[in-house]
C-alpha atoms as a PDB file:
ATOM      1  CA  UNK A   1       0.000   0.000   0.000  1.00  0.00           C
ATOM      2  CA  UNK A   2       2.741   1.972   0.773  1.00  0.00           C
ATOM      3  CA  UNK A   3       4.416   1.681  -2.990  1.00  0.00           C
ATOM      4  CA  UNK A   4       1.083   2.645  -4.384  1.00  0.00           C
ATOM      5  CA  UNK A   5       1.034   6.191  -2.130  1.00  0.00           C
ATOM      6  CA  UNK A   6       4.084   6.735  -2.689  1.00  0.00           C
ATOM      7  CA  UNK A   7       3.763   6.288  -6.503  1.00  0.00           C
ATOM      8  CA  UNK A   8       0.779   8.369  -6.714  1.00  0.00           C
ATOM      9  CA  UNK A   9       2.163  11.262  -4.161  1.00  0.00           C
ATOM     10  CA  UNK A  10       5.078  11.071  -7.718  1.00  0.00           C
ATOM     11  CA  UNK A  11       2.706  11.364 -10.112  1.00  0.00           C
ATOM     12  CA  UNK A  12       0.590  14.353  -8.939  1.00  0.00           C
ATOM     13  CA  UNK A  13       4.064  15.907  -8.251  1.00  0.00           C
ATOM     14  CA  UNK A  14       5.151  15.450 -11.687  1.00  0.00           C
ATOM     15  CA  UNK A  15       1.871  16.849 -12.847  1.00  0.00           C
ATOM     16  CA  UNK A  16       2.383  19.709 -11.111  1.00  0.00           C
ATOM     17  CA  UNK A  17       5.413  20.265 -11.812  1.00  0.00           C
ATOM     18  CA  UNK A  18       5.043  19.736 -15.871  1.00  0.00           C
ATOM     19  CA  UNK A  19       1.750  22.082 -15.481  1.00  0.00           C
ATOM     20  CA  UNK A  20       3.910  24.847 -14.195  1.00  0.00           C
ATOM     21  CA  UNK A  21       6.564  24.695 -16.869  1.00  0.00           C
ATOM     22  CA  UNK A  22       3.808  24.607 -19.549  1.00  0.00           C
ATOM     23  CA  UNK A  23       2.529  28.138 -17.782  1.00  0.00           C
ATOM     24  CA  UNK A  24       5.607  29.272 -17.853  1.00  0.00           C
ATOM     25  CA  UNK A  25       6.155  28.386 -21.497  1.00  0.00           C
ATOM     26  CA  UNK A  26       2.965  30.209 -22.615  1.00  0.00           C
ATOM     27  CA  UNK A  27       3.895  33.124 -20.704  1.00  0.00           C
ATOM     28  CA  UNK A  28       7.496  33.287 -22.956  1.00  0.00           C
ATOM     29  CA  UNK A  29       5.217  32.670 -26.066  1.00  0.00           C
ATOM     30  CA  UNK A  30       2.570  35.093 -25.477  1.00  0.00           C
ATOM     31  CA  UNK A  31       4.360  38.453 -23.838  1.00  0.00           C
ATOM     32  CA  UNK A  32       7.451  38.302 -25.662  1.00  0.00           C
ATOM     33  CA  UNK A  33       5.539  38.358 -29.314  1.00  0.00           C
ATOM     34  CA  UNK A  34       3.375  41.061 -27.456  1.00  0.00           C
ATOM     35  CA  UNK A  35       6.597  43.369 -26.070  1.00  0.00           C
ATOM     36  CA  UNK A  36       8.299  43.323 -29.365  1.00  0.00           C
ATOM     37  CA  UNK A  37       5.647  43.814 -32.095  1.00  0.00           C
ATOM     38  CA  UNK A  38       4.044  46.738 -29.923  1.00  0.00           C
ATOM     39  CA  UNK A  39       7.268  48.432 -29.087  1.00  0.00           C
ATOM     40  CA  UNK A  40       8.000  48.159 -32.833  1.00  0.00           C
ATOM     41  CA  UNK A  41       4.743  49.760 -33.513  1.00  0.00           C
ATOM     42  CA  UNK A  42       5.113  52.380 -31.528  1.00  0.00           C
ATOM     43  CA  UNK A  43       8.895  53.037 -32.598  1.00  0.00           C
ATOM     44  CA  UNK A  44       7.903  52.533 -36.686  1.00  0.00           C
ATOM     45  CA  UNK A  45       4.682  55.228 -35.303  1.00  0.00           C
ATOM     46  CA  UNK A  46       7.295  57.680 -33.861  1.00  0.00           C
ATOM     47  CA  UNK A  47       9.324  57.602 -36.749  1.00  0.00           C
ATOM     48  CA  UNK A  48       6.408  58.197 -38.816  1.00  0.00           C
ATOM     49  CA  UNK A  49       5.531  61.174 -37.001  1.00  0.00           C
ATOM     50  CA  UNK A  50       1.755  60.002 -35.231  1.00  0.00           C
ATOM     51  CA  UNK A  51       3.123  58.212 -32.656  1.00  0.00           C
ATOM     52  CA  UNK A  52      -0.031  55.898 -31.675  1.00  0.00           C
ATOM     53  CA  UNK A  53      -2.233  56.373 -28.260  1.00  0.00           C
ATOM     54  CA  UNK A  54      -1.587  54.388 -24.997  1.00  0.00           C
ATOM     55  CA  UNK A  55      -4.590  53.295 -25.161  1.00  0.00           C
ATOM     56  CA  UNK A  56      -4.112  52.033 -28.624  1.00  0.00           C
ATOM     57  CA  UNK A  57      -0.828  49.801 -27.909  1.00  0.00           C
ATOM     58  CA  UNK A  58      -2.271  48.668 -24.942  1.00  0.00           C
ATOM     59  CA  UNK A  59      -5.392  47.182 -26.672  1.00  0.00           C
ATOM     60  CA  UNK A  60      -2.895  46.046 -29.693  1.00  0.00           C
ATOM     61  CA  UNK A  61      -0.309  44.317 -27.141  1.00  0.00           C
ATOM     62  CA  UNK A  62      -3.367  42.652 -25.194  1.00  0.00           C
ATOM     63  CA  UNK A  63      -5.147  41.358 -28.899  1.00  0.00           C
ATOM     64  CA  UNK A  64      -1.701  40.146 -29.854  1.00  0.00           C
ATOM     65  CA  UNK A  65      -0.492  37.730 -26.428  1.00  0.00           C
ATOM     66  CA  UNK A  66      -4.160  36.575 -26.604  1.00  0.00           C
ATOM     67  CA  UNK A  67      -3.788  35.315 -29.471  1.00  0.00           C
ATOM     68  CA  UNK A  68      -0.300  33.847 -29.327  1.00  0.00           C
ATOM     69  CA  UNK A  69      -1.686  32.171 -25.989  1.00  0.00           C
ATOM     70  CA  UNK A  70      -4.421  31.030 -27.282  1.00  0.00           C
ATOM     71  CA  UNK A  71      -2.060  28.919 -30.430  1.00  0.00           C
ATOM     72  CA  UNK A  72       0.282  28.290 -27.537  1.00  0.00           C
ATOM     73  CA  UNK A  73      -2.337  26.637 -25.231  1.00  0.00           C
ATOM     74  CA  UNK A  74      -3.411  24.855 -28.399  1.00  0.00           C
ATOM     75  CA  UNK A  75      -0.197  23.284 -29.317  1.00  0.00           C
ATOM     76  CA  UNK A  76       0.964  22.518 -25.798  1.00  0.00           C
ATOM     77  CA  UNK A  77      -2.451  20.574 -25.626  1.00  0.00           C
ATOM     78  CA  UNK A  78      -1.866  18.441 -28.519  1.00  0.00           C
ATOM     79  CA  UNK A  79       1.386  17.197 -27.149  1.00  0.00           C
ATOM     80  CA  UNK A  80      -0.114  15.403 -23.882  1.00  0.00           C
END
């Protein structure tokens, strides 16, 4: 009885653990798309001359690591 405990104390471990590596794998796929398409936005914007609104990077940042979560959380499913 012991053996089985112990083997299924392992398991949920190793789910945990794997569940918190695949978070923190969709947070490097989402935010850094996010950071560098929005920053390059707002840098090509500045150069332009019309540099866009807070409020407008914000919303395009957001729309962009919502997306790039959404195909992350989508491929990281397929692979359990």
């Amino acid at each position: 009885m012991q053996i089985a405990a112990n083997a299924k104390a392992i398991t949920r471990r190793d789910a945990q653990d794997e569940a918190s590596y695949q978070f923190a794998g969709l947070l490097i796929v989402s935010l850094f798309p996010a950071l560098f398409w929005t920053a390059l936005i707002a840098g090509i914007g500045a150069a332009v001359g019309h540099s866009p609104s807070a409020v407008s990077l914000m919303t395009i940042g957001t729309a962009i690591a919502i997306f790039c979560a959404g195909v992350g959380q989508m491929l990281f499913s397929q692979k359990s």
